[in-house]
PDB file of N, CA and C in Angstrom:
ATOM      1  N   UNK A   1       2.845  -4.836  -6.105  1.00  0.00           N
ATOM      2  CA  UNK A   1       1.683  -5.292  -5.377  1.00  0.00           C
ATOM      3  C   UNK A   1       0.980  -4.080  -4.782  1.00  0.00           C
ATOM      4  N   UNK A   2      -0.494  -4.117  -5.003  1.00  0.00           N
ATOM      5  CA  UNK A   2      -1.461  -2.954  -4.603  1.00  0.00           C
ATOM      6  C   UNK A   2      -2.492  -3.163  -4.085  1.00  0.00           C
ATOM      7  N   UNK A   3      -2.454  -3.153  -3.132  1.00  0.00           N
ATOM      8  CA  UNK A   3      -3.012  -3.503  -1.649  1.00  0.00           C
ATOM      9  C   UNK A   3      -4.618  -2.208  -1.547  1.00  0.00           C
ATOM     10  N   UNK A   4      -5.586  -2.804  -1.823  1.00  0.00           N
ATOM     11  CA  UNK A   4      -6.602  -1.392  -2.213  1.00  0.00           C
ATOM     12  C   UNK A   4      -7.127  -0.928  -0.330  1.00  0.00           C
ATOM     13  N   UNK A   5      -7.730  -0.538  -0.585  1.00  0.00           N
ATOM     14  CA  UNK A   5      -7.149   1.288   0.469  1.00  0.00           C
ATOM     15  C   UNK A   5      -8.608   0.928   1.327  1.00  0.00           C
ATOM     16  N   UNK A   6      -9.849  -0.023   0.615  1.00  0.00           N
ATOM     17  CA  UNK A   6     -10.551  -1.084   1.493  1.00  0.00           C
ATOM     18  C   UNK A   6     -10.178  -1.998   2.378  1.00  0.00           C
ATOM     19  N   UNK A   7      -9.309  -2.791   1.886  1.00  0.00           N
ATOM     20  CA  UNK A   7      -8.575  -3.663   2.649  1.00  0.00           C
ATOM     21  C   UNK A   7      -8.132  -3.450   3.672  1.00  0.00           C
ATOM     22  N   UNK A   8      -7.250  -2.116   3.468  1.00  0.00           N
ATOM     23  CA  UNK A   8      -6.351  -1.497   4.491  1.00  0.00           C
ATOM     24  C   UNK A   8      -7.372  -1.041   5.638  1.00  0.00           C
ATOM     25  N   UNK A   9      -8.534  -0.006   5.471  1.00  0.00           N
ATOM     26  CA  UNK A   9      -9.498   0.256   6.531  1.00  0.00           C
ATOM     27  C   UNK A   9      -9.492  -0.743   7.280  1.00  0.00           C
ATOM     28  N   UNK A  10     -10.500  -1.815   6.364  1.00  0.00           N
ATOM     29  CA  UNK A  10     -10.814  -2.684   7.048  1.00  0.00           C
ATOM     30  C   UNK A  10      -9.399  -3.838   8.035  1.00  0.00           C
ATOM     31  N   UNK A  11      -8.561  -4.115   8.270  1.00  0.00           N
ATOM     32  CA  UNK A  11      -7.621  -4.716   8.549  1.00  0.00           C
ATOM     33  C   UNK A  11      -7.306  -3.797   9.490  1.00  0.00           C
ATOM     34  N   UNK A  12      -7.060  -2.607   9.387  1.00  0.00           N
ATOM     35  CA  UNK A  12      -6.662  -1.381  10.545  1.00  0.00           C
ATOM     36  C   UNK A  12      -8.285  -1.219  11.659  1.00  0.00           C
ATOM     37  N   UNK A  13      -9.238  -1.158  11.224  1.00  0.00           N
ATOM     38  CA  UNK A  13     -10.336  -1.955  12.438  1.00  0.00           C
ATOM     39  C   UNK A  13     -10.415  -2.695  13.321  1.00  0.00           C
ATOM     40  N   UNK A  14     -10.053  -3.392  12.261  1.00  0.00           N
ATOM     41  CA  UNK A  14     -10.085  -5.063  12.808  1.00  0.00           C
ATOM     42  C   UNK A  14      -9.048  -5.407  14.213  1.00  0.00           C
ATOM     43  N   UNK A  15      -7.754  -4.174  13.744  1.00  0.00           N
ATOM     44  CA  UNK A  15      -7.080  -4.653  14.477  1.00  0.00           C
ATOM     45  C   UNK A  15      -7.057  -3.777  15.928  1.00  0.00           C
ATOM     46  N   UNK A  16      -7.641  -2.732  15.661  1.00  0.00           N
ATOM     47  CA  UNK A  16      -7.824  -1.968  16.574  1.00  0.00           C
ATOM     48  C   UNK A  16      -9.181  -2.751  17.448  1.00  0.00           C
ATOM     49  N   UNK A  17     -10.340  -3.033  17.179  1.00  0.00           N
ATOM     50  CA  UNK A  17     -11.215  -3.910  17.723  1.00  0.00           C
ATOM     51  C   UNK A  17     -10.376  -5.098  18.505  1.00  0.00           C
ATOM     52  N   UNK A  18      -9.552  -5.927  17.320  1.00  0.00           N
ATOM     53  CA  UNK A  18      -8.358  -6.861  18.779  1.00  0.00           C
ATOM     54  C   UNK A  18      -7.918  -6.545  19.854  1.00  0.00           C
ATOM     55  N   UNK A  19      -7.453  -5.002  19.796  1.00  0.00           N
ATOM     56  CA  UNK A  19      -6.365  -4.647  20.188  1.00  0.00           C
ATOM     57  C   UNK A  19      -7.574  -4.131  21.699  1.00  0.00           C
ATOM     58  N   UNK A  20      -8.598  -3.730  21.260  1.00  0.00           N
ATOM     59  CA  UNK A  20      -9.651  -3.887  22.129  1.00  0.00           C
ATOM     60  C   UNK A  20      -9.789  -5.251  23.070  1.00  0.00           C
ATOM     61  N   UNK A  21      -9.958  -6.009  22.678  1.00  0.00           N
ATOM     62  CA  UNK A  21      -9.713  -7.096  23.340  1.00  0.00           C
ATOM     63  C   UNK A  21      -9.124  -7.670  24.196  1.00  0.00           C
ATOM     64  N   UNK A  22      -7.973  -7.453  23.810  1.00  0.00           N
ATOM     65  CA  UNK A  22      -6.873  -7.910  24.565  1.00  0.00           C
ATOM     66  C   UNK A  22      -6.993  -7.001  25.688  1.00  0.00           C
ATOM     67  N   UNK A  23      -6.715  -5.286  25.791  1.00  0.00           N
ATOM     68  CA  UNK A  23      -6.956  -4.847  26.737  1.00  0.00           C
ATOM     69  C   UNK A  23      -8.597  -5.353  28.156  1.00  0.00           C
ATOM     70  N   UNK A  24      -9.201  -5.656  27.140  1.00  0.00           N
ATOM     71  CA  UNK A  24     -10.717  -6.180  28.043  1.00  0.00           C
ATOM     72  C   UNK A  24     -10.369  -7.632  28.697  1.00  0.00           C
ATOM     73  N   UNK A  25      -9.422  -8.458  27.611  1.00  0.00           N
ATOM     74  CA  UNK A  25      -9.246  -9.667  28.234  1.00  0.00           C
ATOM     75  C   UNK A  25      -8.535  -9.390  29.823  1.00  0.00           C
ATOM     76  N   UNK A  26      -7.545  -8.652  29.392  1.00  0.00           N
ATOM     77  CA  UNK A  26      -6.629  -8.006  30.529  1.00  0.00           C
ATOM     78  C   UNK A  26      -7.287  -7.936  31.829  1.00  0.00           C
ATOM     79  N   UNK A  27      -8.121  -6.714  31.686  1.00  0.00           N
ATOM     80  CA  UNK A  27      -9.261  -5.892  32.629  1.00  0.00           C
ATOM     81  C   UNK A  27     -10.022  -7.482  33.236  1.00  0.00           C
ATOM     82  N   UNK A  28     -10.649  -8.453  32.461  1.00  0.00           N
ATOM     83  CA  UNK A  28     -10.985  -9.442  32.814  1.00  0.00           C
ATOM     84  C   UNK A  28     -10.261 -10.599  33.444  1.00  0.00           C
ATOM     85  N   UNK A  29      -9.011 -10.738  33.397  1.00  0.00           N
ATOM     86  CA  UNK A  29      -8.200 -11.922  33.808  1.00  0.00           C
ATOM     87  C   UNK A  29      -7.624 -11.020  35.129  1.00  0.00           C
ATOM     88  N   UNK A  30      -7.331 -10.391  35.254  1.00  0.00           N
ATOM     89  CA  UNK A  30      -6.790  -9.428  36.654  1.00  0.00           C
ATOM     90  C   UNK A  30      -8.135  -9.063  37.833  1.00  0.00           C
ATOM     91  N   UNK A  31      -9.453  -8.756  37.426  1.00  0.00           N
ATOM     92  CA  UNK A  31     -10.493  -9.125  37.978  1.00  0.00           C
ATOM     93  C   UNK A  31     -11.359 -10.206  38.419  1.00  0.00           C
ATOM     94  N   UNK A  32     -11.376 -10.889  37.529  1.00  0.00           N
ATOM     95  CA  UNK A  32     -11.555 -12.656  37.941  1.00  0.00           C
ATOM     96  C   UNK A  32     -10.906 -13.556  37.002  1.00  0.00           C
ATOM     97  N   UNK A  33     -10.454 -14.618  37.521  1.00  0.00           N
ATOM     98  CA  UNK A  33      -9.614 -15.676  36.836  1.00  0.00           C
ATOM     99  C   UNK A  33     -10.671 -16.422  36.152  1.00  0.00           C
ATOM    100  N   UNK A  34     -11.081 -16.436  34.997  1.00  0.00           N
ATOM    101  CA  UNK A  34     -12.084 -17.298  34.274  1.00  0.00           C
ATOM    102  C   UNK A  34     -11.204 -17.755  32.688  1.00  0.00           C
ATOM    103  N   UNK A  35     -11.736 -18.808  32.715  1.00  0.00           N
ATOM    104  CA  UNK A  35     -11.569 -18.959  30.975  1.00  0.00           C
ATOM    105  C   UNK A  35     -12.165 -18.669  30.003  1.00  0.00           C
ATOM    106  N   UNK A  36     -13.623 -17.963  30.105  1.00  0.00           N
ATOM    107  CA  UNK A  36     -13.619 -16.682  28.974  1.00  0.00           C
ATOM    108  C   UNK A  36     -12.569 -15.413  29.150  1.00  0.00           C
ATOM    109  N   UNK A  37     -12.475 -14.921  30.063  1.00  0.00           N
ATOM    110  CA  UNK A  37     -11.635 -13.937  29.910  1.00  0.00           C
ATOM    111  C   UNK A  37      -9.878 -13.757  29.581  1.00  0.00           C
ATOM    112  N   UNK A  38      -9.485 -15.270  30.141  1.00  0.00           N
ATOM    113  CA  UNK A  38      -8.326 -15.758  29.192  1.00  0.00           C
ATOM    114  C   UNK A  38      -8.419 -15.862  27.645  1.00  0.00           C
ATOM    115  N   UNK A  39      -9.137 -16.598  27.027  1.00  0.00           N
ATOM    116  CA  UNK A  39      -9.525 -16.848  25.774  1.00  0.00           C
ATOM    117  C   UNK A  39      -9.682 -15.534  25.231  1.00  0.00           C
ATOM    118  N   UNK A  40     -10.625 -14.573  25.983  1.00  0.00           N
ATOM    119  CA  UNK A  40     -10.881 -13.047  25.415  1.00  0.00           C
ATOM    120  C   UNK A  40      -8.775 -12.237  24.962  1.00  0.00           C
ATOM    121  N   UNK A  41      -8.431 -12.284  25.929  1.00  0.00           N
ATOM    122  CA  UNK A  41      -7.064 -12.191  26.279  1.00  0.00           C
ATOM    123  C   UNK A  41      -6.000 -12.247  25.042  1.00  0.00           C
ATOM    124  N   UNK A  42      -6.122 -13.994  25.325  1.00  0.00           N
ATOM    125  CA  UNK A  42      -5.148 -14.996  24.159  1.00  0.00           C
ATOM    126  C   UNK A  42      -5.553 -14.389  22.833  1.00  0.00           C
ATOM    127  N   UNK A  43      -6.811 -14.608  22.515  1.00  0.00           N
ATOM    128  CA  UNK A  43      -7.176 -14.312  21.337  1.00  0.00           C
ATOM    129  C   UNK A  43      -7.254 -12.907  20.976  1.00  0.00           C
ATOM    130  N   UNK A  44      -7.506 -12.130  21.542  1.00  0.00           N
ATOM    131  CA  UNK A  44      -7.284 -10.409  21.251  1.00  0.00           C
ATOM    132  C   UNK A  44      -5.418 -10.678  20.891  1.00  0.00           C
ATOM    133  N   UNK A  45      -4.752 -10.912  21.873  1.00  0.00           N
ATOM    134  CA  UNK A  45      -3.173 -10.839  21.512  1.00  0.00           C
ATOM    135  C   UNK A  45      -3.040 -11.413  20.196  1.00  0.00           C
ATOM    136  N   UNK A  46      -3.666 -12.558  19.585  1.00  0.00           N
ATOM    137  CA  UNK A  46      -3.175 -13.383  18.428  1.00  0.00           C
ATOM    138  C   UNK A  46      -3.848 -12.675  17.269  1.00  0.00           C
ATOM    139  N   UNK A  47      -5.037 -12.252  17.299  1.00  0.00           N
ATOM    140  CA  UNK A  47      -5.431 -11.494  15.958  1.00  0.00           C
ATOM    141  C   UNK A  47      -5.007 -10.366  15.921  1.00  0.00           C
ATOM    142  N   UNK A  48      -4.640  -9.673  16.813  1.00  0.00           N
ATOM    143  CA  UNK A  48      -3.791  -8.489  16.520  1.00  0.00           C
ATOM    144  C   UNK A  48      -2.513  -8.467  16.179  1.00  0.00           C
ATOM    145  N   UNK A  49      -2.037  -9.538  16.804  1.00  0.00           N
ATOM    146  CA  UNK A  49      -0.566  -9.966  15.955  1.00  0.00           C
ATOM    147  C   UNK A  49      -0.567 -10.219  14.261  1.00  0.00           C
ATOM    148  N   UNK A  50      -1.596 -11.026  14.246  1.00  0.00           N
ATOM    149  CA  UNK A  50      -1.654 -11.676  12.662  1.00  0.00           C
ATOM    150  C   UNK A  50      -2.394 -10.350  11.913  1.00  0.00           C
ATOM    151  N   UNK A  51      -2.885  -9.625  12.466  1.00  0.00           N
ATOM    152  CA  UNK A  51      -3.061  -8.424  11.554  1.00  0.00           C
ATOM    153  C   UNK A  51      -2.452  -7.134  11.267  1.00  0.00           C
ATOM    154  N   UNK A  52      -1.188  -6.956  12.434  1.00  0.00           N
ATOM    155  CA  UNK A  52      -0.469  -6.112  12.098  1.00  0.00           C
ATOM    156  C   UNK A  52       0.796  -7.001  11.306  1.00  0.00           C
ATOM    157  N   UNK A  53       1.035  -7.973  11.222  1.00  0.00           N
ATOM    158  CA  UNK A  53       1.850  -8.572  10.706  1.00  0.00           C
ATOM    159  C   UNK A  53       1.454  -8.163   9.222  1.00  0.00           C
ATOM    160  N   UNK A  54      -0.093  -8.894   8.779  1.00  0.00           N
ATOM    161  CA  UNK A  54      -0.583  -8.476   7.065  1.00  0.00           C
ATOM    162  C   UNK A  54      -0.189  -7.054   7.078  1.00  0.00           C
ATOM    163  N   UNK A  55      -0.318  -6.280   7.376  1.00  0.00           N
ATOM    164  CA  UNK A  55      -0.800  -4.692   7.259  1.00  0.00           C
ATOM    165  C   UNK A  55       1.198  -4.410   7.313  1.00  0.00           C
ATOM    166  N   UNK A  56       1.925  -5.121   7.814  1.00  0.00           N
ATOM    167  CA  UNK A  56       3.733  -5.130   7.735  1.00  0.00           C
ATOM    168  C   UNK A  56       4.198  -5.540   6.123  1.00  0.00           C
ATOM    169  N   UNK A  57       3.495  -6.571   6.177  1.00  0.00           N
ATOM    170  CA  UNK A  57       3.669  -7.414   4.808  1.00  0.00           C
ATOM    171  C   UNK A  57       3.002  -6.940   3.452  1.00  0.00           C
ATOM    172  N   UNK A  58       1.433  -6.075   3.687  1.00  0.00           N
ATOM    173  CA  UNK A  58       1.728  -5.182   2.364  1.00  0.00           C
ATOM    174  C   UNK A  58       2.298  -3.720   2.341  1.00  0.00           C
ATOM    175  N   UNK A  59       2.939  -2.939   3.777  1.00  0.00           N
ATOM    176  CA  UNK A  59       3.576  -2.271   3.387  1.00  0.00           C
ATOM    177  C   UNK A  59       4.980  -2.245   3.089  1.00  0.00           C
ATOM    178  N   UNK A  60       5.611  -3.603   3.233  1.00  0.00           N
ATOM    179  CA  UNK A  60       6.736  -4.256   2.530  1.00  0.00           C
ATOM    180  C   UNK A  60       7.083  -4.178   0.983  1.00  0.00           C
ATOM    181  N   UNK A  61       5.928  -4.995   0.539  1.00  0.00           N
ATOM    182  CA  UNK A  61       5.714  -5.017  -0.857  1.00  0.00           C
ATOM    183  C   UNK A  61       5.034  -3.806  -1.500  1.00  0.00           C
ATOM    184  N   UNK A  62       4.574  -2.611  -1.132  1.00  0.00           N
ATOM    185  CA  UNK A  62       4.260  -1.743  -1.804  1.00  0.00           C
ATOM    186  C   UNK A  62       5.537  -1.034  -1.837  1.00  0.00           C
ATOM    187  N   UNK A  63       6.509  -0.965  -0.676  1.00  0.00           N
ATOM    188  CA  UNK A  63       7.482   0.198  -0.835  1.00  0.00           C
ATOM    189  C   UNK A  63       8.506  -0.927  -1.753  1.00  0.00           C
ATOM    190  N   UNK A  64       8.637  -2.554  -1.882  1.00  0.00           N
ATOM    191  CA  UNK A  64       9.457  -2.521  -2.768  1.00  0.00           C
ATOM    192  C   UNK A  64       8.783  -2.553  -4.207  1.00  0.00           C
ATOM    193  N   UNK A  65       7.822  -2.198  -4.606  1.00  0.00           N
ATOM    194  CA  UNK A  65       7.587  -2.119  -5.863  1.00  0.00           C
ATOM    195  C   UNK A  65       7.673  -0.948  -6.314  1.00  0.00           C
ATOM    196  N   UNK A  66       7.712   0.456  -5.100  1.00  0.00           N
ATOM    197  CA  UNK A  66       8.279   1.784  -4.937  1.00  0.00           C
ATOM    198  C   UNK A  66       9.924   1.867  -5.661  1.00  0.00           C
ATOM    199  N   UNK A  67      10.508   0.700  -5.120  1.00  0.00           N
ATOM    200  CA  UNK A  67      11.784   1.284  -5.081  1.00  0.00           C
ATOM    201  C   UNK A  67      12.688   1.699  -4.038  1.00  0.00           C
ATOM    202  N   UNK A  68      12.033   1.742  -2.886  1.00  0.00           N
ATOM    203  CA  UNK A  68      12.100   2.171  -1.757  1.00  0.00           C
ATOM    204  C   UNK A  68      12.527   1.594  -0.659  1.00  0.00           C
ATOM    205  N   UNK A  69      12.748   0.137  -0.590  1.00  0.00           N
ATOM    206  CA  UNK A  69      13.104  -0.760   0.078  1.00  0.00           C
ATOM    207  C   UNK A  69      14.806  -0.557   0.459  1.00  0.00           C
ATOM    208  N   UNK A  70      14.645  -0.765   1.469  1.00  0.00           N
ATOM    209  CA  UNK A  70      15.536  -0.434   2.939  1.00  0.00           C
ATOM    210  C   UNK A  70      16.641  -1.821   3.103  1.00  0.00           C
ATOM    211  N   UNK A  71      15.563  -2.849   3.264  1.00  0.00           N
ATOM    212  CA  UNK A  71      15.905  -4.054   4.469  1.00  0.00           C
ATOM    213  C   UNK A  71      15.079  -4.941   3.491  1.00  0.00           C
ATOM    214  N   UNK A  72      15.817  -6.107   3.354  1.00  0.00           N
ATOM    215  CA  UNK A  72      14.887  -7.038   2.781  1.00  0.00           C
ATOM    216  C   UNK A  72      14.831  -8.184   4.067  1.00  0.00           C
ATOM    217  N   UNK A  73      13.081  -8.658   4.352  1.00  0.00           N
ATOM    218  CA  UNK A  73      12.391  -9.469   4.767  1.00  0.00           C
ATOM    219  C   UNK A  73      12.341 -10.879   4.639  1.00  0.00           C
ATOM    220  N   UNK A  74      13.005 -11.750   5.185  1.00  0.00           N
ATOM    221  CA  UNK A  74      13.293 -13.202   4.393  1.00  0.00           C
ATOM    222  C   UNK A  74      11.507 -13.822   4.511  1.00  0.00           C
ATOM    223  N   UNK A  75      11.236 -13.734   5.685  1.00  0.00           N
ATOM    224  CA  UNK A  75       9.955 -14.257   6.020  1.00  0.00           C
ATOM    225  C   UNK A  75       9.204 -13.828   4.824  1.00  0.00           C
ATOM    226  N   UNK A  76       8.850 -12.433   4.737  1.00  0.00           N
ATOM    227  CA  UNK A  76       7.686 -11.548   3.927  1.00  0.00           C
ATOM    228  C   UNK A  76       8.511 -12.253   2.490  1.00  0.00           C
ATOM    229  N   UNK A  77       9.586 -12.280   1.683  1.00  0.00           N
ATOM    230  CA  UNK A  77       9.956 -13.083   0.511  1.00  0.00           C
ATOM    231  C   UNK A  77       9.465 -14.268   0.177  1.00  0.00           C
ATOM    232  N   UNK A  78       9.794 -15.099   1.447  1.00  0.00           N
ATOM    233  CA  UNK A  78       9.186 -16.033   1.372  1.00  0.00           C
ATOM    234  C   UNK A  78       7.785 -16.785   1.334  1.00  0.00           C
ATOM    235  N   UNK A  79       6.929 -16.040   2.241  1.00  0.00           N
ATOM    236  CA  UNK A  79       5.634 -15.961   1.991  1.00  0.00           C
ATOM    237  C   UNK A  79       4.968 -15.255   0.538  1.00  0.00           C
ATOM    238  N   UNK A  80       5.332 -14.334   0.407  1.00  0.00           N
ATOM    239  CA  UNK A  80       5.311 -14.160  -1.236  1.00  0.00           C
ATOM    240  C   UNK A  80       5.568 -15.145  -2.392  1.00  0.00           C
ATOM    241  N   UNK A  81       6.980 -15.875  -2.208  1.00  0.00           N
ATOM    242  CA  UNK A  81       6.912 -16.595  -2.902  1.00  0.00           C
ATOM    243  C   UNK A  81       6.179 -17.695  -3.053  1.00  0.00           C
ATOM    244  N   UNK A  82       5.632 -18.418  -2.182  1.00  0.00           N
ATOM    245  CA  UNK A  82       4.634 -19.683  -1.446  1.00  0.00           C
ATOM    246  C   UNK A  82       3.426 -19.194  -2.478  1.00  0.00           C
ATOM    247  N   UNK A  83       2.704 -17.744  -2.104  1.00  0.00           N
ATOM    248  CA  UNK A  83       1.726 -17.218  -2.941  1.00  0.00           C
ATOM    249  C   UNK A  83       2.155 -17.261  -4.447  1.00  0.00           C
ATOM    250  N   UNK A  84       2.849 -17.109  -4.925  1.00  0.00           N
ATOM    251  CA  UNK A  84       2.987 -16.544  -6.408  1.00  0.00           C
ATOM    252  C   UNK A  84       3.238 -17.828  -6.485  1.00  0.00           C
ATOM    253  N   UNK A  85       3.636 -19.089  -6.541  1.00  0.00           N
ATOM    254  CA  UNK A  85       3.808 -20.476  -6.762  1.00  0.00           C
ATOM    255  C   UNK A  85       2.337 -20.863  -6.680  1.00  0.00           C
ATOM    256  N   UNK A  86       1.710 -20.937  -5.461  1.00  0.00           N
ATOM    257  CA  UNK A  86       0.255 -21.336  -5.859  1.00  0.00           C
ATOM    258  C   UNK A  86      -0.928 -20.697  -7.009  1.00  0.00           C
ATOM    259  N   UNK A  87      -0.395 -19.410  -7.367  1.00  0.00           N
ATOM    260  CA  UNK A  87      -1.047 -18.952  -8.920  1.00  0.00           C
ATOM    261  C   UNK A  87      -0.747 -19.495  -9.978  1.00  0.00           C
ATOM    262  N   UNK A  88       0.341 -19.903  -9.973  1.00  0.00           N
ATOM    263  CA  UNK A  88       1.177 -20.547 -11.316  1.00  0.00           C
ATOM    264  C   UNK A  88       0.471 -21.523 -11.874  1.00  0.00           C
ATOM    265  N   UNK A  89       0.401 -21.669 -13.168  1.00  0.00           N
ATOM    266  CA  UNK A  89      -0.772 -22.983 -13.546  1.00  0.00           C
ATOM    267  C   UNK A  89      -0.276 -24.301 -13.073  1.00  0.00           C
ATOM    268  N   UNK A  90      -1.190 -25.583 -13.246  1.00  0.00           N
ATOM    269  CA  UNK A  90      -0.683 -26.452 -12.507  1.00  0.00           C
ATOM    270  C   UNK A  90       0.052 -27.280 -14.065  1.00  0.00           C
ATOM    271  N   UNK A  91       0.956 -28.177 -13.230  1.00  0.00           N
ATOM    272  CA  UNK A  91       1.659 -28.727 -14.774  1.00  0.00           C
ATOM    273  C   UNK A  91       0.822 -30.168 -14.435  1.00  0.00           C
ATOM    274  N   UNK A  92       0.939 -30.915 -15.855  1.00  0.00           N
ATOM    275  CA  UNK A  92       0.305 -32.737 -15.481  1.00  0.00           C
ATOM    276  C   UNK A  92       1.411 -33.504 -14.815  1.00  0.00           C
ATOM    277  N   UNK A  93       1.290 -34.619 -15.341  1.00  0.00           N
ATOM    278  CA  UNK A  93       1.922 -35.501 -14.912  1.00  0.00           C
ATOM    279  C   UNK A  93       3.293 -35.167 -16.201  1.00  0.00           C
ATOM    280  N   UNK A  94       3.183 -35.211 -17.016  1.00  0.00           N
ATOM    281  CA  UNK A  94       4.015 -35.121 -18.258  1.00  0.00           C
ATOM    282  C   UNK A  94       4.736 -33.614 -18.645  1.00  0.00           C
ATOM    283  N   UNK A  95       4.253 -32.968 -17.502  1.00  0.00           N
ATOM    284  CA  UNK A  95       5.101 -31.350 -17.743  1.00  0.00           C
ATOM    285  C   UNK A  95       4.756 -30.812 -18.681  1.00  0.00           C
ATOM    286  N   UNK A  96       3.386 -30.720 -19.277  1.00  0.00           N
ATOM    287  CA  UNK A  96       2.187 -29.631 -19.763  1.00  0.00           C
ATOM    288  C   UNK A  96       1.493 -29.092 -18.971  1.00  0.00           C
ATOM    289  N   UNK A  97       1.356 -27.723 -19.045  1.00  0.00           N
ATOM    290  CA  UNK A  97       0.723 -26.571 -18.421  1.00  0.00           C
ATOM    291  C   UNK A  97      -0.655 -27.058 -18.523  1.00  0.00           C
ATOM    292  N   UNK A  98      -1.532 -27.284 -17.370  1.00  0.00           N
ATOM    293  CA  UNK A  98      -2.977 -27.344 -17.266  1.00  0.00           C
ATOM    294  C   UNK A  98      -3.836 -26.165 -16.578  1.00  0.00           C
ATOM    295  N   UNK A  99      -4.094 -25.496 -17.522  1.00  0.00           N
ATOM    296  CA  UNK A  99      -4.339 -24.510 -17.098  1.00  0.00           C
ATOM    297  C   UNK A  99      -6.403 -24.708 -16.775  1.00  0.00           C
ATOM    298  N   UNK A 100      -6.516 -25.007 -15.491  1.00  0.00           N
ATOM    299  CA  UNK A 100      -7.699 -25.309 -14.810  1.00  0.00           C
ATOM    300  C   UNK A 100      -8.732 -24.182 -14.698  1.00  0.00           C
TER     301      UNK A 100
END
């Protein structure tokens, strides 16, 4: 799996812009108690989670297609596998390949 080097920028932004966030939510919930600045907060913490998580998960799968793999990931396996099952063609009712 090859994860192009666009992706990666962009996702390493993204998460740094969260990661922005969260610190502002911070700065905002310790200065006044509001529910934009919670929400600013919550949500800076959660997209930065879910994007260093992707950015975990393709450097998982690049180092095991390296060879290089350490520690195997049940989660990151498993989510892989979920993906590579939904590419698979779909079968009918009668267990012929329908390829849509």
């Amino acid at each position: 799996m090859k994860v192009r080097n666009a992706y990666k920028i962009a996702a390493f932004g993204c998460s740094v812009v969260a990661l922005s966030w969260c610190f502002a939510g911070y700065r905002g919930v310790t200065a006044s108690f509001t529910e934009a600045n919670w929400i600013l907060l919550v949500g800076g913490i959660v997209l930065t989670l879910m994007l260093v998580g992707v950015q975990a998960y393709w450097i998982y799968f690049e180092e095991k297609s390296k060879g290089k793999l350490r520690k195997r990931i049940h989660v990151f396996e498993q989510i892989y596998a979920a993906i590579k099952s939904d590419k698979s063609p779909v079968q009918s009712a009668r267990g012929e390949p329908n390829h849509e």
